[in-house]
Every structure is written in structure tokens, then in C-alpha cells.
C-alpha atoms as a PDB file:
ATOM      1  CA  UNK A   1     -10.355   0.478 -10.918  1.00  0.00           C
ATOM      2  CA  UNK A   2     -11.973  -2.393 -12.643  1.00  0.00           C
ATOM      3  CA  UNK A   3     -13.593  -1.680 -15.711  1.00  0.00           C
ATOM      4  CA  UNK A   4     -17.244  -2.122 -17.060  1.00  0.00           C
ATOM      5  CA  UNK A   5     -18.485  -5.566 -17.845  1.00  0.00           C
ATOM      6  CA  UNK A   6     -20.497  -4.504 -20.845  1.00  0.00           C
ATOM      7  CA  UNK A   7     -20.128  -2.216 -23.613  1.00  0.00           C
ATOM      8  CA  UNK A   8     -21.944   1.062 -22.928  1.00  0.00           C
ATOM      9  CA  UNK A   9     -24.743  -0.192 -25.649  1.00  0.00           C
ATOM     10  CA  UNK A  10     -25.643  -2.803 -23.848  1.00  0.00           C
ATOM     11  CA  UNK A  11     -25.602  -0.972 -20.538  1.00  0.00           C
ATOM     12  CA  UNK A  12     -29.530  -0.148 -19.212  1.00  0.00           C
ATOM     13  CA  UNK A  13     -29.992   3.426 -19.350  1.00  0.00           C
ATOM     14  CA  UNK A  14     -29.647   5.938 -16.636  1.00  0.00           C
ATOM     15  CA  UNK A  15     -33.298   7.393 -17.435  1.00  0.00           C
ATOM     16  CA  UNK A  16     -35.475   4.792 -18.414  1.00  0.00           C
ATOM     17  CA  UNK A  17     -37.067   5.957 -21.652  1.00  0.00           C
ATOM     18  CA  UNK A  18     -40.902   6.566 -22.108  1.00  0.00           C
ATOM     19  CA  UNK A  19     -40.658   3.273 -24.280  1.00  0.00           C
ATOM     20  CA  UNK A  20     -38.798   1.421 -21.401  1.00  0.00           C
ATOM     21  CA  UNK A  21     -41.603   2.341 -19.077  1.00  0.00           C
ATOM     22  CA  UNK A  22     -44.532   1.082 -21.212  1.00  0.00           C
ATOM     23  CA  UNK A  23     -42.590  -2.052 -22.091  1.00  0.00           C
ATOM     24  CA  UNK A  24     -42.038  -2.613 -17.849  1.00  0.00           C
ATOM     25  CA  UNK A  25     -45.897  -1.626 -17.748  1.00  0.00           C
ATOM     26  CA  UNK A  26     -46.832  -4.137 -19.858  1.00  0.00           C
ATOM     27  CA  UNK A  27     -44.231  -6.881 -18.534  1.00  0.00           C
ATOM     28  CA  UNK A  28     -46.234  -6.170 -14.887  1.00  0.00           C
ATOM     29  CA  UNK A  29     -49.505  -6.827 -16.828  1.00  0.00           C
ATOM     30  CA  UNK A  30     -48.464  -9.667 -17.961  1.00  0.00           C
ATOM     31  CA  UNK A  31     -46.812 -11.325 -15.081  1.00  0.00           C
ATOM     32  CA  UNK A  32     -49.715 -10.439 -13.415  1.00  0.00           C
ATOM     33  CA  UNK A  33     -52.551 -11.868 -15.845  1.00  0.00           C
ATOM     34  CA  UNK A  34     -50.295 -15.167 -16.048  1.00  0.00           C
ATOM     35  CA  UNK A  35     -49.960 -15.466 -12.114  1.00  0.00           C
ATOM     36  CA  UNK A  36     -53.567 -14.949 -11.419  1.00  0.00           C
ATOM     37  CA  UNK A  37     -54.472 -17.409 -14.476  1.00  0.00           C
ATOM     38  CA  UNK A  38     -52.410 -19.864 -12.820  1.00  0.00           C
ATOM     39  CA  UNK A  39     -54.238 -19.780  -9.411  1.00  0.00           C
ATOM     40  CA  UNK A  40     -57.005 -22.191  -8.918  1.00  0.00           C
ATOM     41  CA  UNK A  41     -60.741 -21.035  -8.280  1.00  0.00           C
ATOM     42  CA  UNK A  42     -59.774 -20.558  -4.522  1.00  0.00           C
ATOM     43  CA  UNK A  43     -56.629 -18.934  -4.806  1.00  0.00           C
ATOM     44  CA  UNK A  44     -58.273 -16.475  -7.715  1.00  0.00           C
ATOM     45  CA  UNK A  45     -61.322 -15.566  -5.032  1.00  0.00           C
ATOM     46  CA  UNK A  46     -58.816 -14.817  -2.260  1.00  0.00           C
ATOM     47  CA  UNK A  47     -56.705 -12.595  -4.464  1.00  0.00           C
ATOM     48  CA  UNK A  48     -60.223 -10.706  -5.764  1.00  0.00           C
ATOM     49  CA  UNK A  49     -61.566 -10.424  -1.956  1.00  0.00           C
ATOM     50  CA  UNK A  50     -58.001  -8.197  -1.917  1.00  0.00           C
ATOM     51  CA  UNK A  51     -55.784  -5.133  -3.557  1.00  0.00           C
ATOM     52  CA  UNK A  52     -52.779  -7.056  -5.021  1.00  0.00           C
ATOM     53  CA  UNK A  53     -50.795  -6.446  -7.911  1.00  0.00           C
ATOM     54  CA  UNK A  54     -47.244  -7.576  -9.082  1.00  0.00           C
ATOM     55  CA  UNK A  55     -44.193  -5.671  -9.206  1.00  0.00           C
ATOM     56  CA  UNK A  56     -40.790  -6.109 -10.490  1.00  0.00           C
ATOM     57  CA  UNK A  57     -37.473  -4.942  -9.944  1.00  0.00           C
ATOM     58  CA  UNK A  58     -34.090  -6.037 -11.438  1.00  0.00           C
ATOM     59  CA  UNK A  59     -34.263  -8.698  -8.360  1.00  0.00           C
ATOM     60  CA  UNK A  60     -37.150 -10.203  -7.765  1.00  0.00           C
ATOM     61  CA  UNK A  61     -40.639 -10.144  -8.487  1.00  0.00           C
ATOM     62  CA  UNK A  62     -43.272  -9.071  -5.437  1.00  0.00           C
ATOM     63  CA  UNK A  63     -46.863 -10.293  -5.236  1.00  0.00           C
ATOM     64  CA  UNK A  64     -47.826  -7.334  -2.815  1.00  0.00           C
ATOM     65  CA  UNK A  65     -51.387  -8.091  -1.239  1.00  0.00           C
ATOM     66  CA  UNK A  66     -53.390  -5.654   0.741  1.00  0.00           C
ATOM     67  CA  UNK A  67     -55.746  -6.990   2.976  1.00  0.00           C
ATOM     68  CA  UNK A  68     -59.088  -5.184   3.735  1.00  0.00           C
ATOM     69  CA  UNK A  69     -59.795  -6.582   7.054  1.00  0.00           C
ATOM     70  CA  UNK A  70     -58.482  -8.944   9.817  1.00  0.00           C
ATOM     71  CA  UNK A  71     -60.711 -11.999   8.520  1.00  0.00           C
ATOM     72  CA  UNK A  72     -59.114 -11.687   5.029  1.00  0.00           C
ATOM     73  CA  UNK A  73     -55.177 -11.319   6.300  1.00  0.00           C
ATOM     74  CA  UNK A  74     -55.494 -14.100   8.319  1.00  0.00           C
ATOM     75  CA  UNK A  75     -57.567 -15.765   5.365  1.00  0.00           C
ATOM     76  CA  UNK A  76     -54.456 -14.753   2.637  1.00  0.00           C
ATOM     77  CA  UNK A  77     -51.961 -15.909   5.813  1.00  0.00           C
ATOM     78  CA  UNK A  78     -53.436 -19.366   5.985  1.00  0.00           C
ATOM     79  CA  UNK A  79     -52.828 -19.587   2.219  1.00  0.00           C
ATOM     80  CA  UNK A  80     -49.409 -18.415   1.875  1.00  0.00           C
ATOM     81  CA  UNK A  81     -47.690 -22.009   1.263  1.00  0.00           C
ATOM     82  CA  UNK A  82     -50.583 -21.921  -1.893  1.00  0.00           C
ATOM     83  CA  UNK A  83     -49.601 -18.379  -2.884  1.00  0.00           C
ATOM     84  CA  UNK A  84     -45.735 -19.483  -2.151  1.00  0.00           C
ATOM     85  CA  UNK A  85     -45.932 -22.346  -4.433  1.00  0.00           C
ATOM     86  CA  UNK A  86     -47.739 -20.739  -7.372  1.00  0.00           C
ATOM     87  CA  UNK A  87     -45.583 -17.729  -7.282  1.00  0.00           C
ATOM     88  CA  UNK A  88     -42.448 -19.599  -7.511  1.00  0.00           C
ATOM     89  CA  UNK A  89     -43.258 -20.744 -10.677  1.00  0.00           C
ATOM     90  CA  UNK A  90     -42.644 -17.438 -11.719  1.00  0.00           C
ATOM     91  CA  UNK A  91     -38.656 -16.700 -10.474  1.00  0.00           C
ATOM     92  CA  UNK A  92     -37.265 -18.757  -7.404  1.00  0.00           C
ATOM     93  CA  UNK A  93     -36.522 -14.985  -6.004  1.00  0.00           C
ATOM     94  CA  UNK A  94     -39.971 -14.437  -6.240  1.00  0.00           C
ATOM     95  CA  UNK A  95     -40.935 -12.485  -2.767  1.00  0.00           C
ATOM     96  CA  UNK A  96     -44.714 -11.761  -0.920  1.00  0.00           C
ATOM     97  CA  UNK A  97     -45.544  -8.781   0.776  1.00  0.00           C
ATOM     98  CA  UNK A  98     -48.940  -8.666   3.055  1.00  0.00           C
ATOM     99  CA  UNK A  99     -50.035  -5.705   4.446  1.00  0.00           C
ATOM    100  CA  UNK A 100     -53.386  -5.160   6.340  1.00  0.00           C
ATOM    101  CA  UNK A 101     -55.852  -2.727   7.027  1.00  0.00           C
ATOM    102  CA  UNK A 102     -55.556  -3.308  10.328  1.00  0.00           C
ATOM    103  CA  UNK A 103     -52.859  -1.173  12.073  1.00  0.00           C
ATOM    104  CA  UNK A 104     -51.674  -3.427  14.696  1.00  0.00           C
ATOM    105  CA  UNK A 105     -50.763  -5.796  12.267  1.00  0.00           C
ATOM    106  CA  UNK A 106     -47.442  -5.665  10.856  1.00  0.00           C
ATOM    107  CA  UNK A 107     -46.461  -5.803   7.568  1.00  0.00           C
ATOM    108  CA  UNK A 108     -45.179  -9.201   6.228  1.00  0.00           C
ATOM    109  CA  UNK A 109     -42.046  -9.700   4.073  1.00  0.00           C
ATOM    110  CA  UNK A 110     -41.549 -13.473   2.741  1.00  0.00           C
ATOM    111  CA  UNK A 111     -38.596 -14.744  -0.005  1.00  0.00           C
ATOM    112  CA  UNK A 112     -40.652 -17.247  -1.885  1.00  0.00           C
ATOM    113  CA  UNK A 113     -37.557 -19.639  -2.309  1.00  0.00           C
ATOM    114  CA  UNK A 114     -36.560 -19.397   1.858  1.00  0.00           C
ATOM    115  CA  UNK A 115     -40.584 -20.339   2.352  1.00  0.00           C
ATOM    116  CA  UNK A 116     -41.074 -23.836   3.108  1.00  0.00           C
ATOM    117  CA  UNK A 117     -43.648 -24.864   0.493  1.00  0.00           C
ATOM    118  CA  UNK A 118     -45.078 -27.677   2.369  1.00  0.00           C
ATOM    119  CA  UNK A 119     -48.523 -27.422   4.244  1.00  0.00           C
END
């Protein structure tokens, strides 16, 4: 049995504390101000004419869009190298996850870094 890497301080903890959560709450809000401040006027519309928000895990960092109708997912689809590239400025295991409205359309799943960023 091999033991642990770090000292049990420096371990996270089992049950994130009411502080942890706040400070992840406010990391999200962050990420998420920064990313959409980033976007250009076009990008910024798309992601307003949409549910999105950001989400984090010890991983990777999602941009998870919801699309309200078929015009908009296959407007946010047309833009994904856009969305790719400003996303990856954020963590090169950055990931995007569309969903739609629409219930023939399947969900989408995309590793920013495995994206080809080129239009």
C-alpha cells in the first residue's frame, strides 16, 4: 500500500465546508464574468440569446449552454470554433456542453483542447 502524497493538512476535505462552497461560488462567478468579458459583441449576444453558465470541477472547466430553440443551437453550433478559442484561454482542459430545447437533438460534449480551433 502506497502511502499519501500530502500531509493530511494539505489534503481537500471530505465535506467541503460552508466557506469552501462560497469561495467555489464565487470562483464560478468569476470565471464566468471574465469569460463573457472576453467575448466580443457577437459572441456576448449569442451567449445572452441562451442559458449558459460555467462550472468547475477539479478537471476541467465546462461552458454549459442551453439552447432555446433550433435556430439558436445551430446559431451557438456555427460558433463553436469562436466559443472554442475564447474558452481555452481559460484552461487547455476547458470542455463545452450544448444542449437544446429541442428533443431530437442530442446533447453535445466537446474537449476544448481536442477541438480544432480553426474556422
Amino acid at each position: 500500500m502506497n502511502p499519501p502524497l500530502l500531509h493530511p493538512d494539505d489534503s481537500s476535505p471530505q465535506d467541503p465546508s460552508s466557506l469552501d462552497q462560497l469561495l467555489h461560488r464565487q470562483l464560478r462567478q468569476s470565471v464566468s464574468r471574465y469569460f463573457y468579458e472576453s467575448c466580443d459583441g457577437v459572441m456576448q449576444a449569442l451567449l445572452l440569446s441562451c442559458q449558459w453558465q460555467i462550472t468547475t470541477t477539479v478537471d476541467a472547466l465546462t461552458l454549459v449552454i442551453h439552447c432555446p430553440n433550433p435556430s439558436t443551437h445551430h446559431r451557438v453550433l456555427n460558433y463553436l470554433p469562436s466559443l472554442a478559442r475564447y474558452l481555452a484561454r481559460f484552461g487547455n482542459t476547458a470542455r463545452i456542453h450544448i444542449g437544446s430545447a429541442d428533443s431530437d437533438a442530442p446533447a453535445l460534449d466537446i474537449q476544448v483542447d481536442d477541438y480544432s480551433l480553426t474556422e
